[in-house]
PDB file of N, CA and C in Angstrom:
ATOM      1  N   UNK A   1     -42.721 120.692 130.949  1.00  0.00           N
ATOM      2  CA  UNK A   1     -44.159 120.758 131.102  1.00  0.00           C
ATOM      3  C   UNK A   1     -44.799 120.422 129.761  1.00  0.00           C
ATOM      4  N   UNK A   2     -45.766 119.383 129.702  1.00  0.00           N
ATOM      5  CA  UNK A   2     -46.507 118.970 128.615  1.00  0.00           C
ATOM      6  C   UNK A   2     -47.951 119.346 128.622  1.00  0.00           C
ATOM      7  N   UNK A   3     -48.794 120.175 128.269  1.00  0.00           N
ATOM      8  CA  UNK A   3     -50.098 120.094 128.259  1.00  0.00           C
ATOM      9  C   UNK A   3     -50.860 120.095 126.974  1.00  0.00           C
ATOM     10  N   UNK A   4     -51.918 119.269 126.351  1.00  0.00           N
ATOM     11  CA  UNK A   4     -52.336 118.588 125.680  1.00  0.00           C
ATOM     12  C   UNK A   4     -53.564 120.065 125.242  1.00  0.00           C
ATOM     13  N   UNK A   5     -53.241 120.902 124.279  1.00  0.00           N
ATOM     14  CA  UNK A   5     -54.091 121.686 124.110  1.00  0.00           C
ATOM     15  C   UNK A   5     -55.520 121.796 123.191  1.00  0.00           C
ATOM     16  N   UNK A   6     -56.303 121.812 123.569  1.00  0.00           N
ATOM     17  CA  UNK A   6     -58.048 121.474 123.284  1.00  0.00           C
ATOM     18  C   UNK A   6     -58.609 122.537 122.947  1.00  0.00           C
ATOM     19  N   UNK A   7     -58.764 123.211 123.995  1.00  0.00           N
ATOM     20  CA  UNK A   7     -59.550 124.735 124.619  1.00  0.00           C
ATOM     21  C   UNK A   7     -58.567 126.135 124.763  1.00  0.00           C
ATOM     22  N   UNK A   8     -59.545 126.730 124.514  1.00  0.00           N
ATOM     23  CA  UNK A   8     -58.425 128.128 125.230  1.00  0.00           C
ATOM     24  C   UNK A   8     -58.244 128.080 126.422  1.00  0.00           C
ATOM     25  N   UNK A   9     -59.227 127.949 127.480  1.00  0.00           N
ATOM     26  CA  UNK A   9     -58.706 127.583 128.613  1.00  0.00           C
ATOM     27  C   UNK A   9     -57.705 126.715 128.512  1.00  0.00           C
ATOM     28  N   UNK A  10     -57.016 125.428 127.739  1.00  0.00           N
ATOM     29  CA  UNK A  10     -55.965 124.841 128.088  1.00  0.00           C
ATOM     30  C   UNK A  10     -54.874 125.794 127.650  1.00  0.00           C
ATOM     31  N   UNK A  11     -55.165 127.097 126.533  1.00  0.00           N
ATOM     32  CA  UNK A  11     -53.749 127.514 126.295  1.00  0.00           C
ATOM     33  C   UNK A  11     -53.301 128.504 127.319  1.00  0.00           C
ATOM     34  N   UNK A  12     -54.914 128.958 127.647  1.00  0.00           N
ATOM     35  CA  UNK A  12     -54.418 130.200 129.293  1.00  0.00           C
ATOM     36  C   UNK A  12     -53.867 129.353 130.645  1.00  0.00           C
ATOM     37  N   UNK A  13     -54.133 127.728 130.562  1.00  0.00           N
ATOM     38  CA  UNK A  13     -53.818 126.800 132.184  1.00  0.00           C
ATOM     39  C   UNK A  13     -51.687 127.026 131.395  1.00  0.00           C
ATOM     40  N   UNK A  14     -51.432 126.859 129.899  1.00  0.00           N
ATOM     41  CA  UNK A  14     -49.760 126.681 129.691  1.00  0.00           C
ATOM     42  C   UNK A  14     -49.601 128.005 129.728  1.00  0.00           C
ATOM     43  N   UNK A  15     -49.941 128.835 129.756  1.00  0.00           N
ATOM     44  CA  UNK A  15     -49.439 130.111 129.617  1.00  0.00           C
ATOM     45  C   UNK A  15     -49.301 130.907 131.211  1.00  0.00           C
ATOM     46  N   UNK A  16     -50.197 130.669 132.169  1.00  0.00           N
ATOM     47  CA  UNK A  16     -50.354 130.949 133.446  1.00  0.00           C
ATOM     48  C   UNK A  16     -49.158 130.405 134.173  1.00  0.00           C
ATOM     49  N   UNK A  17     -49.636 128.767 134.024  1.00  0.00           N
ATOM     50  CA  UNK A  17     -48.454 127.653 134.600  1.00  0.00           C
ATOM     51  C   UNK A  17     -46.768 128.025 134.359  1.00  0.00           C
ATOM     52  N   UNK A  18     -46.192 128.286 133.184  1.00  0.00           N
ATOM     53  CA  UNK A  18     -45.514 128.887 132.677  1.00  0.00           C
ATOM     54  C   UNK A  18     -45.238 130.141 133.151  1.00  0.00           C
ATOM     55  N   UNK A  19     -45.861 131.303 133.398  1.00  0.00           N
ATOM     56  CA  UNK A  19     -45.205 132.503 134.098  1.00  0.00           C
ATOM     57  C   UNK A  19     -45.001 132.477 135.389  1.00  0.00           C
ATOM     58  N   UNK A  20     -46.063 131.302 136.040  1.00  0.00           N
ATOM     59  CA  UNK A  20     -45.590 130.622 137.679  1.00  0.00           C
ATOM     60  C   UNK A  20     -44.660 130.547 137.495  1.00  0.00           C
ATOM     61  N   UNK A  21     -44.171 129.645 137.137  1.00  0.00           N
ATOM     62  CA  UNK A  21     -42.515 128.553 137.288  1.00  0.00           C
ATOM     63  C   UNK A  21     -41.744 129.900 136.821  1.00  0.00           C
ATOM     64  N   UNK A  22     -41.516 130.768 135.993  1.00  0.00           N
ATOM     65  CA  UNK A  22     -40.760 131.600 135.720  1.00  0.00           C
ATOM     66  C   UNK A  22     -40.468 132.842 136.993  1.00  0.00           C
ATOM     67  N   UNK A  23     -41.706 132.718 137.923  1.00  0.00           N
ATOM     68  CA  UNK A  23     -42.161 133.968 139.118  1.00  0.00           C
ATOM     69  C   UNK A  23     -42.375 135.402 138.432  1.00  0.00           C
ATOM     70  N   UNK A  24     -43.267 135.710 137.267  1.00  0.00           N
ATOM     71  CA  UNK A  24     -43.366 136.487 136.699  1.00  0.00           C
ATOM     72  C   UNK A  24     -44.525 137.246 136.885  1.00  0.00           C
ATOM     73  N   UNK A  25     -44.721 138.435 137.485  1.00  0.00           N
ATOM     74  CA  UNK A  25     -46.213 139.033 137.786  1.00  0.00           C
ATOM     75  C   UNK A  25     -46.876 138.764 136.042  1.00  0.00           C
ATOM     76  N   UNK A  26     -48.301 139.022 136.217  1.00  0.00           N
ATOM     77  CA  UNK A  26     -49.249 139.273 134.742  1.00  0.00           C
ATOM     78  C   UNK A  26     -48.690 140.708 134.605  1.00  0.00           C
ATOM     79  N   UNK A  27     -48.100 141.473 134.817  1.00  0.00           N
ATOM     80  CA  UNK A  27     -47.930 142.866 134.202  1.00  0.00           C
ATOM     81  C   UNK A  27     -46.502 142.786 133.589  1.00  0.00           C
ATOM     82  N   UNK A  28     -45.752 141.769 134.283  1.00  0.00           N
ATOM     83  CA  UNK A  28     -44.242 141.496 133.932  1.00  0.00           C
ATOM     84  C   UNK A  28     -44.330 141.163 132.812  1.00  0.00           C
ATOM     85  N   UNK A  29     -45.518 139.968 132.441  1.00  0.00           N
ATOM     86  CA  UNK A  29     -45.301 139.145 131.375  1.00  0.00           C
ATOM     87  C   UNK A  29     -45.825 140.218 130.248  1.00  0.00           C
ATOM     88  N   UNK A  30     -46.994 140.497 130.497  1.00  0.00           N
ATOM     89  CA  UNK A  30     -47.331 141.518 129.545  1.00  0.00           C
ATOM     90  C   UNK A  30     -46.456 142.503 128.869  1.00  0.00           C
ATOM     91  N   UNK A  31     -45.733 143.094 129.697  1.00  0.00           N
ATOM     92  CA  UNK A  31     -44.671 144.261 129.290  1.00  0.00           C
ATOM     93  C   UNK A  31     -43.591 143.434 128.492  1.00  0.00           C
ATOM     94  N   UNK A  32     -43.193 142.013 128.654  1.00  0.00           N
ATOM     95  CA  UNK A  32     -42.270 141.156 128.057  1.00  0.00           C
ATOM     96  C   UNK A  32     -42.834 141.240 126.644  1.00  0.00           C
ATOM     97  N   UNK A  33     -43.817 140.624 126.938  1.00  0.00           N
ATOM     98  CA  UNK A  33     -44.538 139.851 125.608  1.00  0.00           C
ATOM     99  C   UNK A  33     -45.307 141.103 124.654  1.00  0.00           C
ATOM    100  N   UNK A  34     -45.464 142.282 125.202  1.00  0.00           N
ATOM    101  CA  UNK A  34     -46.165 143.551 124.217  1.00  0.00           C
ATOM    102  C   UNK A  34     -47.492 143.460 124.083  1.00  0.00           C
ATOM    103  N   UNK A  35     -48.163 142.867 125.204  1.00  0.00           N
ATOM    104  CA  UNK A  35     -49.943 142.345 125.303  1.00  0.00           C
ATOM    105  C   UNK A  35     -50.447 143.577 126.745  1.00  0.00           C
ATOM    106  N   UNK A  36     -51.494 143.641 126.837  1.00  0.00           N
ATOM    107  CA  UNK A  36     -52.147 144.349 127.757  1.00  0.00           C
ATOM    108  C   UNK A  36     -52.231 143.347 128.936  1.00  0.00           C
ATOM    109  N   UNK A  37     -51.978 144.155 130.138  1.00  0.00           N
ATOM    110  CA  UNK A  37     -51.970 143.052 131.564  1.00  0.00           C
ATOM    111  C   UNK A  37     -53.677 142.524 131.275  1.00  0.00           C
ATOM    112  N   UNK A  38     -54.737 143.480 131.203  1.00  0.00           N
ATOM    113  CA  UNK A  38     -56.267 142.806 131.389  1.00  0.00           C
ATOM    114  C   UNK A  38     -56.321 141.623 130.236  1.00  0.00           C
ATOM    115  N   UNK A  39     -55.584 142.125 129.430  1.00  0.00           N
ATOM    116  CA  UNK A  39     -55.540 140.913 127.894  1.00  0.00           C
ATOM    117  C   UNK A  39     -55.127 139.398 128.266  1.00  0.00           C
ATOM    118  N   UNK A  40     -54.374 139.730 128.728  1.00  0.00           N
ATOM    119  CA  UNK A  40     -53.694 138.173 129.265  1.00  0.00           C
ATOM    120  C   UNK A  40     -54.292 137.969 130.557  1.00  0.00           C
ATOM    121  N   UNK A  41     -54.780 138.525 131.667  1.00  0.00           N
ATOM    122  CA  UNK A  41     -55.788 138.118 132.447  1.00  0.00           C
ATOM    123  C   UNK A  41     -57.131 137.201 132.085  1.00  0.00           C
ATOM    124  N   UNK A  42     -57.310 137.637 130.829  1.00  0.00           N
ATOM    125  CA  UNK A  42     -58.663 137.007 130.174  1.00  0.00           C
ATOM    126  C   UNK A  42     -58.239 135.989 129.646  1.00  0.00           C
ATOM    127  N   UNK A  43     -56.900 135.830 129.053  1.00  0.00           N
ATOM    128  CA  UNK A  43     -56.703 134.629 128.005  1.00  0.00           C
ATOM    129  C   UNK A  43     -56.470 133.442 129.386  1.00  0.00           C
ATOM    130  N   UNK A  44     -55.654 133.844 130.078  1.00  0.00           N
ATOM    131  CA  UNK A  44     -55.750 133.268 131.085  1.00  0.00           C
ATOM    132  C   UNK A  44     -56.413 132.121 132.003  1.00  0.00           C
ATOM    133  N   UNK A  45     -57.693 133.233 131.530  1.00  0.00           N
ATOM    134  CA  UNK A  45     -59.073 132.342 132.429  1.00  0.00           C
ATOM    135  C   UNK A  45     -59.715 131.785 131.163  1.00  0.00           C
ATOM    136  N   UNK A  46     -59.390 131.563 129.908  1.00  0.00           N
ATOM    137  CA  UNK A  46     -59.933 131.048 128.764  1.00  0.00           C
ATOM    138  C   UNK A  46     -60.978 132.066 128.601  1.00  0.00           C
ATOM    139  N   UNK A  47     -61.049 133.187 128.971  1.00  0.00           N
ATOM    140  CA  UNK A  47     -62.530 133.989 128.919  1.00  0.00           C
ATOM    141  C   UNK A  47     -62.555 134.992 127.912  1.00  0.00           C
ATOM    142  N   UNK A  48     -61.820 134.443 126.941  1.00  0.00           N
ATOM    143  CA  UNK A  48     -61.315 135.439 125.394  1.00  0.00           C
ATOM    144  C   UNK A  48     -61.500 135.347 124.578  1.00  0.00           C
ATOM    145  N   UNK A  49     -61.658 135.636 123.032  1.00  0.00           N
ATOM    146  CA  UNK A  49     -61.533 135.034 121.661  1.00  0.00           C
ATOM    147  C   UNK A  49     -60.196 135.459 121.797  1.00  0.00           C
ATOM    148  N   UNK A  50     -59.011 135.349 121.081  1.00  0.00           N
ATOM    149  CA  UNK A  50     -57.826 136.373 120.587  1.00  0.00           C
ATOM    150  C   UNK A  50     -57.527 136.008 119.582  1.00  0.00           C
ATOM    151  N   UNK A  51     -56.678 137.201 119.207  1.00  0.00           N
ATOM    152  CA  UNK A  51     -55.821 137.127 118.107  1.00  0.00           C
ATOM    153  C   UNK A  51     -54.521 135.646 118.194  1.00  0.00           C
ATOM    154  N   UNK A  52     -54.324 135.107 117.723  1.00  0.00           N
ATOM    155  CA  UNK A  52     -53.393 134.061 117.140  1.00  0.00           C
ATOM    156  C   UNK A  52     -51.838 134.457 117.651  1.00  0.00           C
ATOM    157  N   UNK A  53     -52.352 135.618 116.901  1.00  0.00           N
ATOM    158  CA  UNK A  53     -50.690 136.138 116.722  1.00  0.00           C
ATOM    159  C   UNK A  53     -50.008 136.813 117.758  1.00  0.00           C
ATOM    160  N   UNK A  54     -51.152 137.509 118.706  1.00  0.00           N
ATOM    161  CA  UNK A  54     -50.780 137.963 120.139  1.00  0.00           C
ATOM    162  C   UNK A  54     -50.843 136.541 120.995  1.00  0.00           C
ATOM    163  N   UNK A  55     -51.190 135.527 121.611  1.00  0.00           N
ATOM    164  CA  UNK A  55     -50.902 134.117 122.016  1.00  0.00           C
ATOM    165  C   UNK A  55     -49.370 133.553 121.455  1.00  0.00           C
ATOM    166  N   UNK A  56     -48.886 133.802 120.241  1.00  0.00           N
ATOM    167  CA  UNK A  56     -47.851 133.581 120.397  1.00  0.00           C
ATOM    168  C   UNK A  56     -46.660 134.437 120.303  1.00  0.00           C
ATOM    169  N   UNK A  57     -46.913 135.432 120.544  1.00  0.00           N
ATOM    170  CA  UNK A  57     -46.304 136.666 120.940  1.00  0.00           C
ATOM    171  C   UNK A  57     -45.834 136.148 122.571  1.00  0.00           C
ATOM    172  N   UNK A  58     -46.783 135.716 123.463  1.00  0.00           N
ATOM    173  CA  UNK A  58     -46.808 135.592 124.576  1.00  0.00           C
ATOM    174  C   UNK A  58     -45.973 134.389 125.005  1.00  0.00           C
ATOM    175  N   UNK A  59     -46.195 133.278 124.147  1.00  0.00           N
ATOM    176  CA  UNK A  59     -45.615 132.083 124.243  1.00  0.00           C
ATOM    177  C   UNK A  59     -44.144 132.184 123.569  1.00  0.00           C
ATOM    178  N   UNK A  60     -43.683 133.245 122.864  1.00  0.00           N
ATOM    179  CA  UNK A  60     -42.258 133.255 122.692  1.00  0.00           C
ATOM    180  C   UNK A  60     -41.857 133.895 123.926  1.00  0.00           C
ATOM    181  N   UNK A  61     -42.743 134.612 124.622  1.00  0.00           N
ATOM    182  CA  UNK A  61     -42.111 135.500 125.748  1.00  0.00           C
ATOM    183  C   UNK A  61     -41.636 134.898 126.782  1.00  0.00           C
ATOM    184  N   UNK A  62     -42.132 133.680 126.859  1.00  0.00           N
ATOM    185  CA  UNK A  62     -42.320 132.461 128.088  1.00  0.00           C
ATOM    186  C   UNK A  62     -41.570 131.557 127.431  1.00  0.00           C
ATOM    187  N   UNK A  63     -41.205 131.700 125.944  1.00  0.00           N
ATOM    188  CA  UNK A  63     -39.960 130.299 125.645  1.00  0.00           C
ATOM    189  C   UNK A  63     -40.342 129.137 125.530  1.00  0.00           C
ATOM    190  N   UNK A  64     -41.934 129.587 125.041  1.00  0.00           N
ATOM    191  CA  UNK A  64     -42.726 128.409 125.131  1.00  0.00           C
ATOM    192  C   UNK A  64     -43.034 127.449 123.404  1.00  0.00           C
ATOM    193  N   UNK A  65     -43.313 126.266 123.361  1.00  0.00           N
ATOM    194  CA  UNK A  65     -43.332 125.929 121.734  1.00  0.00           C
ATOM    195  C   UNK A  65     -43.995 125.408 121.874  1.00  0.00           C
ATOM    196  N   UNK A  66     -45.225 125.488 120.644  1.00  0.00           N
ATOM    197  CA  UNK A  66     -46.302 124.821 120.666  1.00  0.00           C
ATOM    198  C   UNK A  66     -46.007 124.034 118.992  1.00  0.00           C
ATOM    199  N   UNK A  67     -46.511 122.560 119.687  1.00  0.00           N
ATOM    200  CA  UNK A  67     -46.242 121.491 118.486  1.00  0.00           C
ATOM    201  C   UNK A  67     -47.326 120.377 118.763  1.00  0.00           C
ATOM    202  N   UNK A  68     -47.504 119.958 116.957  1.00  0.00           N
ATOM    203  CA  UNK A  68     -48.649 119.448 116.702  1.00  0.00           C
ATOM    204  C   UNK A  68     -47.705 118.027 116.147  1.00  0.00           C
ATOM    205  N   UNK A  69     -48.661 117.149 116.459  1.00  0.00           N
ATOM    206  CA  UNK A  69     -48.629 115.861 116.573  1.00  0.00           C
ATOM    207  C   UNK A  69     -50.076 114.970 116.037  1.00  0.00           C
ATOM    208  N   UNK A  70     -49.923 113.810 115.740  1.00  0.00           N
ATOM    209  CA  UNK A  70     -50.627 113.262 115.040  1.00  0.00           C
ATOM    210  C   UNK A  70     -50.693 112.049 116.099  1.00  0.00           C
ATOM    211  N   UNK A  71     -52.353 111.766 116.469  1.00  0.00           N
ATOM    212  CA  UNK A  71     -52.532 110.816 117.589  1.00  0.00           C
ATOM    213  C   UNK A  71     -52.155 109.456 117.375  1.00  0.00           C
TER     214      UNK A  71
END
């Protein structure tokens, strides 16, 4: 899965998409990753500021890597 991240909404569409394909409830992932289920509900819907460091808290939880590239 490749998604081209812009917005927070694009990091809550890889982070959502991602616990799909895994079949992971939002409380599963939460308890994985050490975030609050309502926390990641919000990041989710892009409807958040957050912390940095909890987003990739979440994205190691999901095995996920985020990499920057030059257009």
């Amino acid at each position: 899965m490749s998604i081209i991240i812009r917005t927070m909404y694009d990091i809550g569409l890889a982070i959502r998409q991602r616990r799909e394909q895994l079949g992971l409830s939002q409380e599963a992932l939460a308890a994985r990753a050490g975030v609050s289920r309502s926390w990641l509900a919000k990041v989710e819907t892009g409807k958040t500021s957050f912390d940095f460091r909890m987003v990739l808290m979440v994205f190691s939880a999901l095995q996920l890597k985020l990499e920057a590239s030059s257009a």
